[in-house]
N, C-alpha and C. Protein backbone atom coordinates (compact mmCIF):
# COMPACT_ATOMS: atom_id res chain seq x y z
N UNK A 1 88.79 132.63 121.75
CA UNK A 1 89.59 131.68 122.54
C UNK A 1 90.28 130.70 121.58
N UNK A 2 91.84 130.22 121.84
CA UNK A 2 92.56 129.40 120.96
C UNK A 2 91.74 127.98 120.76
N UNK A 3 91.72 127.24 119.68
CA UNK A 3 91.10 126.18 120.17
C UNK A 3 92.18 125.02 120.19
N UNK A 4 91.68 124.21 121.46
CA UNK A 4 92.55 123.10 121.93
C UNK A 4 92.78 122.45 120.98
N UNK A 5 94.00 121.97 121.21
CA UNK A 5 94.43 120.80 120.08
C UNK A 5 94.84 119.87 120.86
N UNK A 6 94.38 118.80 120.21
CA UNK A 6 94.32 116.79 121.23
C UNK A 6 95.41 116.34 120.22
N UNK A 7 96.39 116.39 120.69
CA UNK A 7 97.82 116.21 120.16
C UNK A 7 97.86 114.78 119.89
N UNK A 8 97.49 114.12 121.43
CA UNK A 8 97.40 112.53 121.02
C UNK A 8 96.68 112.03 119.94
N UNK A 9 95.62 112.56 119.73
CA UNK A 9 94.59 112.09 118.67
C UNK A 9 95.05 111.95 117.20
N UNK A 10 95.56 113.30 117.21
CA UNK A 10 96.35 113.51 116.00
C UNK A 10 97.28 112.91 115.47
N UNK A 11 98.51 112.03 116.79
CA UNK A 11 98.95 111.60 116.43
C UNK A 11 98.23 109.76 115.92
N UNK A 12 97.49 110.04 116.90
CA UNK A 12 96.63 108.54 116.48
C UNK A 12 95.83 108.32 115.22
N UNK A 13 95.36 109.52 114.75
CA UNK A 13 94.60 109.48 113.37
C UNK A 13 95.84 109.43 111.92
N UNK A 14 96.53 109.87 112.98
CA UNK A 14 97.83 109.62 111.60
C UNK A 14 98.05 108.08 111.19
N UNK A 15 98.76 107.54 112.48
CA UNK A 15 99.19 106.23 112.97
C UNK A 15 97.76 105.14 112.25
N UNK A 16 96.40 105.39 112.70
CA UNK A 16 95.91 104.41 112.21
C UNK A 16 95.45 104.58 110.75
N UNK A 17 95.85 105.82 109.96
CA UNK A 17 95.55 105.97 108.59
C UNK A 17 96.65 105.25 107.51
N UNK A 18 98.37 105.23 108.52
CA UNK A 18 99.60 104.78 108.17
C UNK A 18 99.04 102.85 107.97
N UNK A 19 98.08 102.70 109.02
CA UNK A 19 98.34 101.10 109.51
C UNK A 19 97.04 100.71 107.88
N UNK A 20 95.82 101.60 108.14
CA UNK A 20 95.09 100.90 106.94
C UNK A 20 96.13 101.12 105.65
N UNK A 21 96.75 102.06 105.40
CA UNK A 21 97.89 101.77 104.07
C UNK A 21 98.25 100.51 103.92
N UNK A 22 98.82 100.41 105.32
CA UNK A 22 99.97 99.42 105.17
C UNK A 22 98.49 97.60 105.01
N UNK A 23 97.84 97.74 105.86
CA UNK A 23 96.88 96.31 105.53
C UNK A 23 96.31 96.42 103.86
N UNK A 24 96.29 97.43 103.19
CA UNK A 24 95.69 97.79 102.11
C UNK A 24 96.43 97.31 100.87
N UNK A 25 97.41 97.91 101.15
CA UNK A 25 98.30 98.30 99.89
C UNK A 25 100.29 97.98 99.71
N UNK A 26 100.42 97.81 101.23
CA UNK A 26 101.55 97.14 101.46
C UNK A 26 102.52 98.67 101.89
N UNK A 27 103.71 97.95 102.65
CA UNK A 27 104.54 99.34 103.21
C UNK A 27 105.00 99.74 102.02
N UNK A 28 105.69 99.38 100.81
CA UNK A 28 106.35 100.54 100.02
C UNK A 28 104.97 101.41 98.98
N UNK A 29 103.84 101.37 99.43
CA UNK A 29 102.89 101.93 99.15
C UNK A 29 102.27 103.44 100.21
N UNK A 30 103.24 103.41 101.44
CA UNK A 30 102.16 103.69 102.69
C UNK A 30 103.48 105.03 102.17
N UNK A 31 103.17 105.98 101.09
CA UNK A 31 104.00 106.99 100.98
C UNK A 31 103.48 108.41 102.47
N UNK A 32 104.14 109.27 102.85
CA UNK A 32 103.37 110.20 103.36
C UNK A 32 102.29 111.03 103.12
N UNK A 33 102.43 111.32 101.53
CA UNK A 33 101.14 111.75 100.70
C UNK A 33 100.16 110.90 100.62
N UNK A 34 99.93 109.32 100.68
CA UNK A 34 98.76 108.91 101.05
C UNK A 34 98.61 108.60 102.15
N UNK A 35 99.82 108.98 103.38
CA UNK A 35 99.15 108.57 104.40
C UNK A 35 98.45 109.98 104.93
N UNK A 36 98.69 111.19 104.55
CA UNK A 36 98.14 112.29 104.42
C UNK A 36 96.67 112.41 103.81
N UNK A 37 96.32 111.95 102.67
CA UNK A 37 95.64 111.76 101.99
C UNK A 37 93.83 110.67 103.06
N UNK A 38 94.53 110.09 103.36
CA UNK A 38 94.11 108.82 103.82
C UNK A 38 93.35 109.76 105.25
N UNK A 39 94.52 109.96 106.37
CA UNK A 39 93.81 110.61 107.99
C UNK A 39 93.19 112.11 107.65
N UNK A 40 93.29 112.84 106.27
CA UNK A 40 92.61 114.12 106.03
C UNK A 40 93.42 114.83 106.45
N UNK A 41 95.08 115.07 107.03
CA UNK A 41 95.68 115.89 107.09
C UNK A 41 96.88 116.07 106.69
N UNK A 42 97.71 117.51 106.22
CA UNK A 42 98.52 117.98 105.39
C UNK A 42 99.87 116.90 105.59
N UNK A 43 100.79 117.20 104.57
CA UNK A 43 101.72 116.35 104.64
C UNK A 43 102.88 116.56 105.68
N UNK A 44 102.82 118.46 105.76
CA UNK A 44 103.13 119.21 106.56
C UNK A 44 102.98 119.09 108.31
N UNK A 45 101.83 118.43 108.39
CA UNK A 45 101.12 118.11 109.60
C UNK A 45 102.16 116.70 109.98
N UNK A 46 101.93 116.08 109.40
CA UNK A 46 102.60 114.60 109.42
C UNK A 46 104.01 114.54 109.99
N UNK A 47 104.82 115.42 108.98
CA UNK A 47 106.29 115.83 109.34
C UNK A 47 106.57 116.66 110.75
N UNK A 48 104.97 117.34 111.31
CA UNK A 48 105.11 118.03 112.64
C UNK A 48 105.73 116.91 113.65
N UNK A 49 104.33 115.90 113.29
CA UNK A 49 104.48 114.48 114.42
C UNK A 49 105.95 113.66 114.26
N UNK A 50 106.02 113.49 113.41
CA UNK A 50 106.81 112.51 113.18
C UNK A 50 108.09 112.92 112.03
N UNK A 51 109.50 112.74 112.43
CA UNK A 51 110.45 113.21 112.18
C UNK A 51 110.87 112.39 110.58
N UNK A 52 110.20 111.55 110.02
CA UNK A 52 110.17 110.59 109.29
C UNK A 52 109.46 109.08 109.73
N UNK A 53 109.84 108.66 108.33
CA UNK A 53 109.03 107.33 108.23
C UNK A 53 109.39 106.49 109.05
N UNK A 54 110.15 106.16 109.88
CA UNK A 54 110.86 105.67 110.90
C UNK A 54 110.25 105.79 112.12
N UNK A 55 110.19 107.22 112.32
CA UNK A 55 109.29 107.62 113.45
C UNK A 55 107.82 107.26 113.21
N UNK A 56 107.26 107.18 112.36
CA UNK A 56 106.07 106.86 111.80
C UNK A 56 105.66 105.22 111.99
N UNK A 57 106.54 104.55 111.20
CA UNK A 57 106.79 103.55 112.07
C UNK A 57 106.59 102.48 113.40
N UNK A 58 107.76 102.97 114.32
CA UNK A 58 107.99 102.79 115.14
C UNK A 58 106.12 102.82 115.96
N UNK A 59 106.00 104.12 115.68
CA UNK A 59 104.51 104.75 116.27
C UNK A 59 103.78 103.93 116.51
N UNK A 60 103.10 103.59 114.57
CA UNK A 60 102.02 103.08 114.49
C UNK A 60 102.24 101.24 114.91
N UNK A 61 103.43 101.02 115.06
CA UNK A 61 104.12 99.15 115.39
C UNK A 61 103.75 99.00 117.08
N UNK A 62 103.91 100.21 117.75
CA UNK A 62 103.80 100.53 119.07
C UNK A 62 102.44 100.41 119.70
N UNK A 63 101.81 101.61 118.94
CA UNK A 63 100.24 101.39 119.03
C UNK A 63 99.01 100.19 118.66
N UNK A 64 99.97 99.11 117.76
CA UNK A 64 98.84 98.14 116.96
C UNK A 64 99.27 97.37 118.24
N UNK A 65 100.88 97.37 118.67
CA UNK A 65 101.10 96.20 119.27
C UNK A 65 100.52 96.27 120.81
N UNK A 66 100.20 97.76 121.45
CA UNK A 66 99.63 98.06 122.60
C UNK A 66 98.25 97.46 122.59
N UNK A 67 97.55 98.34 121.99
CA UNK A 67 96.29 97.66 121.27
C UNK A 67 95.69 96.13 121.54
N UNK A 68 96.61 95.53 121.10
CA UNK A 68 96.46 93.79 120.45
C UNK A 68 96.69 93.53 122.51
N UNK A 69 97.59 94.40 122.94
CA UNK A 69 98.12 93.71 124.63
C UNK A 69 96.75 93.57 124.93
N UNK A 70 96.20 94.81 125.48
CA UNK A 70 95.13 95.33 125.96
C UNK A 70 94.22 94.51 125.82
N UNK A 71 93.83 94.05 124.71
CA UNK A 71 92.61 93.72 124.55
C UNK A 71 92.74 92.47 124.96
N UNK A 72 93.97 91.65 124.80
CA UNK A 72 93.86 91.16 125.20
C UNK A 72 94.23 90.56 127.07
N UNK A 73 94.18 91.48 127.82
CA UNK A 73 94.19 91.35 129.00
C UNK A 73 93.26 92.00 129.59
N UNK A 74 92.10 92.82 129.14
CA UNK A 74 90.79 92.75 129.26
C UNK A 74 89.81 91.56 129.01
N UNK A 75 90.11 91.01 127.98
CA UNK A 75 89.30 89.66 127.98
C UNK A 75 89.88 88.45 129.35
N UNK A 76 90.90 88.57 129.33
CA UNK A 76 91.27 87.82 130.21
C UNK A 76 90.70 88.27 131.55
N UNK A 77 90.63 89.15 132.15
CA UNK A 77 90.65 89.61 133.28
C UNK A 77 89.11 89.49 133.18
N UNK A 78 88.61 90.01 132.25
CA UNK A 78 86.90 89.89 132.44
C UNK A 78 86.47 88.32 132.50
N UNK A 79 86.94 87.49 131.82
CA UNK A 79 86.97 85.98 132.10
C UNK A 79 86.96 85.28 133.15
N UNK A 80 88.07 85.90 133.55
CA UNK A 80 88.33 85.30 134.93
C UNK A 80 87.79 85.88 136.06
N UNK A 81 87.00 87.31 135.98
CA UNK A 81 86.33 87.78 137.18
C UNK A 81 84.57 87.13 137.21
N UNK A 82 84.26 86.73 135.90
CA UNK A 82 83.15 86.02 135.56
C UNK A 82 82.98 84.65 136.24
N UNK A 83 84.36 84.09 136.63
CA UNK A 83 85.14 82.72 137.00
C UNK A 83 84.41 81.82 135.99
N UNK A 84 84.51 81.55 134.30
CA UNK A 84 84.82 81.04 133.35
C UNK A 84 86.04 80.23 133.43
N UNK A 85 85.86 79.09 133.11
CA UNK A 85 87.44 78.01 133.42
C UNK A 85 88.41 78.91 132.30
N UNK A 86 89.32 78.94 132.60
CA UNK A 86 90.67 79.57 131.88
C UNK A 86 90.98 78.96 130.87
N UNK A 87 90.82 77.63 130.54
CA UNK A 87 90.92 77.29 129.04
C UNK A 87 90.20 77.97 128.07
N UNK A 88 88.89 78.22 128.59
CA UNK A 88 87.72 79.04 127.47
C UNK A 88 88.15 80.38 128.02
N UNK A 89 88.18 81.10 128.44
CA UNK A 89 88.87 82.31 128.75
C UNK A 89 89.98 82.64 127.82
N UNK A 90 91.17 81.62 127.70
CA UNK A 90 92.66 81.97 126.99
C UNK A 90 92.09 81.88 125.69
N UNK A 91 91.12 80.53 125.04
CA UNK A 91 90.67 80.34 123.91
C UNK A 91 89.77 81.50 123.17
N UNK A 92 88.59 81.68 124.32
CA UNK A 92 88.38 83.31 123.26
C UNK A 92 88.95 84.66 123.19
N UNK A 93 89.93 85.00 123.95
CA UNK A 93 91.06 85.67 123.69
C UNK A 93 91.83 85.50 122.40
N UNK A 94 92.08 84.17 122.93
CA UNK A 94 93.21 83.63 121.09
C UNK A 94 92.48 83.54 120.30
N UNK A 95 91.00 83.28 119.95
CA UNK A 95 90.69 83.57 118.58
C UNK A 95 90.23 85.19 118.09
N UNK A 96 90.65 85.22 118.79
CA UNK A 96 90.82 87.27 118.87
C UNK A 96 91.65 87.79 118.07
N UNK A 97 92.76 87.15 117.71
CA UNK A 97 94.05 87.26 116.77
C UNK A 97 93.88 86.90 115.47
N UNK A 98 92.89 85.83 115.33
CA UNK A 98 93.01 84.83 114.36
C UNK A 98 92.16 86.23 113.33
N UNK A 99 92.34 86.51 111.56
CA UNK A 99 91.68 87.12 111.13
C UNK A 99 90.36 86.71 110.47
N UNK A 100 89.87 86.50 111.25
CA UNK A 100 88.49 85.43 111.06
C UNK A 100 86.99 87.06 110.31
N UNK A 101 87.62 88.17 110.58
CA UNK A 101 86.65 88.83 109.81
C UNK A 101 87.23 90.22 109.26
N UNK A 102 86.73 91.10 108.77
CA UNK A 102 87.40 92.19 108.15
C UNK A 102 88.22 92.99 109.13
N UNK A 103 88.01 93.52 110.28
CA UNK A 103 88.65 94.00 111.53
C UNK A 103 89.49 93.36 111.85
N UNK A 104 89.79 92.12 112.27
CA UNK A 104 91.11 91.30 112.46
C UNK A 104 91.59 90.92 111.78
N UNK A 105 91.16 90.89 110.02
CA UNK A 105 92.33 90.46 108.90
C UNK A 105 93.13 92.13 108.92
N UNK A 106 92.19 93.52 108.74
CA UNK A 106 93.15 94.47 109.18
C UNK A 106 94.33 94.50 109.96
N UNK A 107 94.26 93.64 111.29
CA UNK A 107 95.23 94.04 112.56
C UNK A 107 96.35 93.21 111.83
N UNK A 108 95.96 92.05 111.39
CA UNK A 108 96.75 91.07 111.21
C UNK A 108 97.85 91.78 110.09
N UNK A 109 97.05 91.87 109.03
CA UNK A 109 97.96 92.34 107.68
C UNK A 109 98.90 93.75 108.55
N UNK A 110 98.67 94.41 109.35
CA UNK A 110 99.32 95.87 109.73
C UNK A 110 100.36 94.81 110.65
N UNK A 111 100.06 94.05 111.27
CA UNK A 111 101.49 93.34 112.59
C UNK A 111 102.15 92.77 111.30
N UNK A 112 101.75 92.42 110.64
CA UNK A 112 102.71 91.65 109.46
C UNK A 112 103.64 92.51 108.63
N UNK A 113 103.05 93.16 108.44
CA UNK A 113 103.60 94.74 108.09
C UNK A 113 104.58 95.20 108.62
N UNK A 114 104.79 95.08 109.74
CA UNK A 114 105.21 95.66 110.57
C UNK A 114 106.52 95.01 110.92
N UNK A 115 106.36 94.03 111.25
CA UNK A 115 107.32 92.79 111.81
C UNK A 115 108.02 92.44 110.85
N UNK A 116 107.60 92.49 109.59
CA UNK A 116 108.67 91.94 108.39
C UNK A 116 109.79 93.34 108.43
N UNK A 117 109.26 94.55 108.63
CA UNK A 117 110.10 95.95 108.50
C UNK A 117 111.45 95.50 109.66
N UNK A 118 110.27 95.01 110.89
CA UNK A 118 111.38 94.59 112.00
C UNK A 118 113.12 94.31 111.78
N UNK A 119 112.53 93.19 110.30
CA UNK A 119 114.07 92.16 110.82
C UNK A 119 115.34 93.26 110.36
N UNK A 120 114.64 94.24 109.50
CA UNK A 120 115.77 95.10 109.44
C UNK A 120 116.07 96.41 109.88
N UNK A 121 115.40 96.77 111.24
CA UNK A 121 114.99 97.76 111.76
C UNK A 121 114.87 97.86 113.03
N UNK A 122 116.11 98.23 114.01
CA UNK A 122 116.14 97.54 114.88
C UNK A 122 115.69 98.51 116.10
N UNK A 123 115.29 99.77 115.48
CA UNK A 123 114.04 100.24 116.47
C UNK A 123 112.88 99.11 116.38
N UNK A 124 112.29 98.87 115.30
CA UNK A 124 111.08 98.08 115.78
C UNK A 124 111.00 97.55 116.06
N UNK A 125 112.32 96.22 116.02
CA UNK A 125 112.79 95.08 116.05
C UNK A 125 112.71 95.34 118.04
N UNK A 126 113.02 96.18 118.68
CA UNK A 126 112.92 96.38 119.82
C UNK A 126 110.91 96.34 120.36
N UNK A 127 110.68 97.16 119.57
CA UNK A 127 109.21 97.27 120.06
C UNK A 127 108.29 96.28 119.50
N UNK A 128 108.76 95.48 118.59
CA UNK A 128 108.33 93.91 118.70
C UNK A 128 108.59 92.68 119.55
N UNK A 129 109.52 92.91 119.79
CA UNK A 129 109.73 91.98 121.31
C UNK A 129 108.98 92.46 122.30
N UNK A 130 109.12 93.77 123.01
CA UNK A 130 108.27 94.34 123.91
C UNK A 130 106.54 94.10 123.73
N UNK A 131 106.35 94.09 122.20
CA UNK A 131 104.89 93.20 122.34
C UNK A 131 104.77 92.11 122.55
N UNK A 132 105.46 90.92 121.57
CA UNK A 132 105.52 89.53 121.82
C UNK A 132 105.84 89.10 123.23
N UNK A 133 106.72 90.06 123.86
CA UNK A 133 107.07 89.99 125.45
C UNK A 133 105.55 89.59 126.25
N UNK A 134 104.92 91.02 125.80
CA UNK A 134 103.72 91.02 126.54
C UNK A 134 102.58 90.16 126.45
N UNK A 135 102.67 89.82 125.58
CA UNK A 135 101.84 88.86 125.30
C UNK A 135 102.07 87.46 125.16
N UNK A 136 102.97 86.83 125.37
CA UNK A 136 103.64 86.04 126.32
C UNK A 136 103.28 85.34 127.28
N UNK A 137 103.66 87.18 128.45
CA UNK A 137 103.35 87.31 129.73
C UNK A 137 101.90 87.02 130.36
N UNK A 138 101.09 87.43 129.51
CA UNK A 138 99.63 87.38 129.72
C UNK A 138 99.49 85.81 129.15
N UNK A 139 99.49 85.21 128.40
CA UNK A 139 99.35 83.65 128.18
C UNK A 139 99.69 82.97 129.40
N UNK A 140 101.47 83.27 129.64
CA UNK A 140 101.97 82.55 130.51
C UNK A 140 101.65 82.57 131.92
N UNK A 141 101.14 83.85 132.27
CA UNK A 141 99.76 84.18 133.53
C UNK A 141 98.74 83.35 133.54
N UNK A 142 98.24 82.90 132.53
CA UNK A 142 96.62 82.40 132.26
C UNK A 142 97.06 80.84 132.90
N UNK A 143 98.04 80.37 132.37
CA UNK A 143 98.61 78.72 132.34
C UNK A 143 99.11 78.61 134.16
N UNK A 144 99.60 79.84 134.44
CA UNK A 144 100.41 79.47 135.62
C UNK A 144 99.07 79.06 136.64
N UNK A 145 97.90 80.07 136.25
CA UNK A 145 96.72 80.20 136.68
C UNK A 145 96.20 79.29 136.94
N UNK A 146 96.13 78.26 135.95
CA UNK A 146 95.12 77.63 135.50
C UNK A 146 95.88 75.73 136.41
N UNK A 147 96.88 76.25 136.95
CA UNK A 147 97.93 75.26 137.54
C UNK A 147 97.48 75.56 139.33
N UNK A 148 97.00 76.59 139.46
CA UNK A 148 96.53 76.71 141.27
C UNK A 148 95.35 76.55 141.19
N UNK A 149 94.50 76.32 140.16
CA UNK A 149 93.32 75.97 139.96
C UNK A 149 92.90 74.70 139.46
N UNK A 150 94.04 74.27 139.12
CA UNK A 150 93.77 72.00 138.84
C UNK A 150 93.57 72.44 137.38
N UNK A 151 93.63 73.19 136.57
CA UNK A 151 93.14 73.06 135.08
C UNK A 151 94.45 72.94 134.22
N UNK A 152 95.47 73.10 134.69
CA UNK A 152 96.57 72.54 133.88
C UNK A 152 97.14 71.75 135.28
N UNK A 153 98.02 70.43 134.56
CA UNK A 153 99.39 69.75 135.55
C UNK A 153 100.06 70.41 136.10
N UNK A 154 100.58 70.08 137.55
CA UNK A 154 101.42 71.13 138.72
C UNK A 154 102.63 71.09 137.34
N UNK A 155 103.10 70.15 136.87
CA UNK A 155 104.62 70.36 136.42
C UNK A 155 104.86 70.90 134.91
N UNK A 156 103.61 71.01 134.59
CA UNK A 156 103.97 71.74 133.55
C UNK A 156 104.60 73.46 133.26
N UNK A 157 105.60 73.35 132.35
CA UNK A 157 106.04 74.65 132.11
C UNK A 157 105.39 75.90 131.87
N UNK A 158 104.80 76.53 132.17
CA UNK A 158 104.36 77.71 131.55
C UNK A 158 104.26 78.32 130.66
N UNK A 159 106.02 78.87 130.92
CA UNK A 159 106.51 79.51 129.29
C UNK A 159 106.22 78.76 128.27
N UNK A 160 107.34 77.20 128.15
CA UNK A 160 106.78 77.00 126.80
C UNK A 160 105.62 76.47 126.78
N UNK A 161 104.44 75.81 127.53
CA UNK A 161 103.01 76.12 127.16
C UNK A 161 102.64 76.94 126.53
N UNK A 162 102.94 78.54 127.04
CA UNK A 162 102.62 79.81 126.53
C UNK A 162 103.13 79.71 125.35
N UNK A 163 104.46 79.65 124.85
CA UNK A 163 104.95 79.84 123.23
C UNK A 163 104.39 78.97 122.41
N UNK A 164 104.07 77.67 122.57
CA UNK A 164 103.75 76.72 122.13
C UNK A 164 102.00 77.32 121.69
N UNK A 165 101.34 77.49 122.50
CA UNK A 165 99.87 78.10 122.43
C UNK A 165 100.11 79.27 121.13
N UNK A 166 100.83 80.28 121.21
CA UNK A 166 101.31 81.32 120.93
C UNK A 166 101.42 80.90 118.98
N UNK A 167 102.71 80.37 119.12
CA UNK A 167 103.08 79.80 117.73
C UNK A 167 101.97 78.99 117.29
N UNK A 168 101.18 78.32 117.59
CA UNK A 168 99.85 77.95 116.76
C UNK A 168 98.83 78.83 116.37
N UNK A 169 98.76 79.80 117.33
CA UNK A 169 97.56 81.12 116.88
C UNK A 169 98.59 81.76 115.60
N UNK A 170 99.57 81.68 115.89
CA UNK A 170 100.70 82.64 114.70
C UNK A 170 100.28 81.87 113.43
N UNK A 171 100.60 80.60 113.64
CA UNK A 171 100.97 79.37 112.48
C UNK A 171 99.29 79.60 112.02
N UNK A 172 97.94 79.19 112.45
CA UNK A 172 97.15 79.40 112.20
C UNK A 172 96.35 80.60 111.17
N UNK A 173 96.87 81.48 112.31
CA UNK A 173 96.50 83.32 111.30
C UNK A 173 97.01 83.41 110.22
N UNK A 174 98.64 82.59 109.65
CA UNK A 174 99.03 83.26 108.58
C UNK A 174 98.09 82.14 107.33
N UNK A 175 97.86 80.90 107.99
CA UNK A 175 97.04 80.16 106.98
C UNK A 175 95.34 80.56 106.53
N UNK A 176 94.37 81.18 107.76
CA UNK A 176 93.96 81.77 107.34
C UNK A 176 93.63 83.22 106.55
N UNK A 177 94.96 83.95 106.59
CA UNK A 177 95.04 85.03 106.38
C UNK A 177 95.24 84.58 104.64
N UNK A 178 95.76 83.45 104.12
CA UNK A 178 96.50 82.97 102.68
C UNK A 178 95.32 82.19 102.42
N UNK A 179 94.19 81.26 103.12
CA UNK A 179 93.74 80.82 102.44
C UNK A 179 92.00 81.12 102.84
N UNK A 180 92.18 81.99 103.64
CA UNK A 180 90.65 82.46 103.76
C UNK A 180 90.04 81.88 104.73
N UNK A 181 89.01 82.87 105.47
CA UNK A 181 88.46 82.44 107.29
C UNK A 181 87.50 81.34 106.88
N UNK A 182 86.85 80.81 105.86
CA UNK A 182 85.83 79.60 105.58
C UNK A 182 86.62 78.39 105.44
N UNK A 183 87.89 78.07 105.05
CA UNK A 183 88.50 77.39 103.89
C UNK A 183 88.85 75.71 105.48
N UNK A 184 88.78 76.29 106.87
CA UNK A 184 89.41 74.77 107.60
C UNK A 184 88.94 75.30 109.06
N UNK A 185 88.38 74.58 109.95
CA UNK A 185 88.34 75.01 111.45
C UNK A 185 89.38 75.61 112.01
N UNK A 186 89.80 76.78 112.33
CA UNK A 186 91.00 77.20 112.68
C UNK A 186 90.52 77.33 114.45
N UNK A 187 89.75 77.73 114.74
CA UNK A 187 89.43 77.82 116.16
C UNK A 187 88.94 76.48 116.50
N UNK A 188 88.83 75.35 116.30
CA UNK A 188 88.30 73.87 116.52
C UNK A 188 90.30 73.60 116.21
N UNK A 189 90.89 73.42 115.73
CA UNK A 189 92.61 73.51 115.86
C UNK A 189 93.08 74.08 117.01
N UNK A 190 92.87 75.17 117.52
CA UNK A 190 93.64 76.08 118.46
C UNK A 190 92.97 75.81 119.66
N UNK A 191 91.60 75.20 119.90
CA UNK A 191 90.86 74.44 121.16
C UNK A 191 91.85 73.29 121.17
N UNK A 192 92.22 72.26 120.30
CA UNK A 192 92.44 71.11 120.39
C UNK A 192 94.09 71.58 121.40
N UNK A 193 94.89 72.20 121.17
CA UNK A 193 96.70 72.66 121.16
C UNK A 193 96.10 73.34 122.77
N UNK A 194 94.84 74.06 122.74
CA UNK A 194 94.84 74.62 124.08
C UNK A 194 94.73 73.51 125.00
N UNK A 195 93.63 72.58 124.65
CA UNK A 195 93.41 71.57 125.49
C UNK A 195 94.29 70.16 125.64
N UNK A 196 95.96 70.35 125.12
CA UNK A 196 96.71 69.80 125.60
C UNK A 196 96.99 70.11 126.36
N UNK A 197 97.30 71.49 126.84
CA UNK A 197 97.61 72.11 127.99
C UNK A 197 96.68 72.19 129.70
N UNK A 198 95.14 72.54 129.13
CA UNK A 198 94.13 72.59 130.18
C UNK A 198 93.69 71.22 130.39
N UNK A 199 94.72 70.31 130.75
CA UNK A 199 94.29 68.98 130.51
C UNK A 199 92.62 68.21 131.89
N UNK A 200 92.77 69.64 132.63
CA UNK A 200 91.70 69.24 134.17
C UNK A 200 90.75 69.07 134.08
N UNK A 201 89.82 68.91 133.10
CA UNK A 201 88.53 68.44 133.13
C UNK A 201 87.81 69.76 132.88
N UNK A 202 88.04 70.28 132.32
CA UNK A 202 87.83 71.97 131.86
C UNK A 202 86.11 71.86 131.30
N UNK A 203 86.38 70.78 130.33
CA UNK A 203 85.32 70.98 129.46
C UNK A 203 85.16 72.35 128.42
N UNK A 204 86.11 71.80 127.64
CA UNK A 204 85.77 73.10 126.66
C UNK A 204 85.14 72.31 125.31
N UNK A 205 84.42 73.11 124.95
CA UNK A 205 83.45 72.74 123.76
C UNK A 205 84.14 72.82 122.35
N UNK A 206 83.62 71.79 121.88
CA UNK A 206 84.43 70.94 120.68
C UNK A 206 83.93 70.05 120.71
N UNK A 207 84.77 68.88 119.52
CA UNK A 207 84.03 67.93 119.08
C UNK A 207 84.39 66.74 120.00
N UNK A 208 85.65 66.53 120.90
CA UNK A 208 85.70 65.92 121.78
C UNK A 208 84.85 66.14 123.00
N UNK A 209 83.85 67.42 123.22
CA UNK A 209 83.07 67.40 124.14
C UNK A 209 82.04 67.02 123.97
N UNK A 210 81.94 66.51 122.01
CA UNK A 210 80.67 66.24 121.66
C UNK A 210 79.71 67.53 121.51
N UNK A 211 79.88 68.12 121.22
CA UNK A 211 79.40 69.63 120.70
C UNK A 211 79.51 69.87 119.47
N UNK A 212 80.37 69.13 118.53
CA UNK A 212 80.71 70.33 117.27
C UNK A 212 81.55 70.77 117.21
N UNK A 213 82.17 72.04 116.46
CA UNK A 213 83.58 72.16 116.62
C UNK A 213 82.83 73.89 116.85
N UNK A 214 83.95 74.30 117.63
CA UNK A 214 84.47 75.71 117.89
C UNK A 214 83.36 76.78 116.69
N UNK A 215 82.98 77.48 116.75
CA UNK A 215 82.12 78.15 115.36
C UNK A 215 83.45 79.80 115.37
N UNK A 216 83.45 79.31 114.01
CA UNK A 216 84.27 80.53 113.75
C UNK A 216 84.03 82.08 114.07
N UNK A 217 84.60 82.38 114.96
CA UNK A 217 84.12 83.72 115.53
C UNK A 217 84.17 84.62 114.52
């Protein structure tokens, strides 16, 4: 009997062998021979999936950035079915991004990777918005949320709540990513920027709750 071939997989073992290159060693390093080298299959194989490096690309920018959605709208959704106040809900979500250990300095260095290819690449440059879109969307859900529930002000904006939240986890990650997850409270920072927003009596833990600060996840 022929044996099945899991096409998706294949293409996924490619894609995440392309992404450790690229967190490793940088994109003009992530040749096809080591990204061959790297998932255990031919170079030949590679060129099946993917029509070039472009397509390769695009792929693996698609998949980190799906990925990063997901997870984070599983935490959310599990948060909020727990009924956890939505400030601590959005907050351990967002330090989800931050590369606070070897697995999320990976994701981080591969979106960085990725997004710098963007500005001149305007396939990706498409499927980077479509992530940042999404993730956005899911912030700006959490806030609108958190406004029929008394935990943010009726008049506050959403969106830019959401970007504003957004661009500090960004601004944050690239400082710990340059100066290392020990080196400053980065999640005791990103409580403080959340809890301008969840201004309702949330009680999120920190040093204004008298707790301590945030412990680096």
């Amino acid at each position: 009997m022929p044996r099945v071939v899991d096409h998706d997989e294949r293409r996924n073992r490619i894609a995440r062998a392309f992404q450790r290159l690229l967190a490793a060693e940088g994109f003009a390093a992530a040749s096809f021979s080591k990204v061959a080298a790297e998932a255990g299959v031919s170079v030949g194989l590679i060129q099946h999936y993917f029509a070039g490096r472009d397509a390769l690309l695009r792929f693996a920018y698609d998949d980190a950035g799906s990925r990063l959605s997901e997870r984070v709208r599983l935490r959310v959704r599990g948060g909020e079915a727990a009924g956890h106040p939505l400030a601590r809900v959005l907050l351990d979500t967002l330090v989800e991004l931050l590369p606070l250990d070897e697995e999320r300095d990976l994701e981080y260095r591969v979106r960085q990777s990725l997004q710098a290819q963007a500005l001149h690449h305007t396939g990706l440059a498409e499927v980077a918005r479509r992530a940042g879109g999404d993730l956005l969307r899911h912030v700006t859900a959490v806030v609108e949320h958190g406004k029929e529930r008394g935990e943010v002000e009726s008049g506050v904006d959403a969106v830019l709540a959401a970007r504003t939240i957004l661009a500090t986890v960004q601004g944050l990650a690239d400082q710990v990513a340059l100066s290392g997850a020990g080196t400053f409270p980065a999640s005791e920072l990103l409580r403080r920027v959340v809890a301008t927003v969840f201004t309702g009596g949330i009680g999120l833990p920190g040093r204004d709750a008298g707790e301590g600060s945030v412990p680096e996840a």
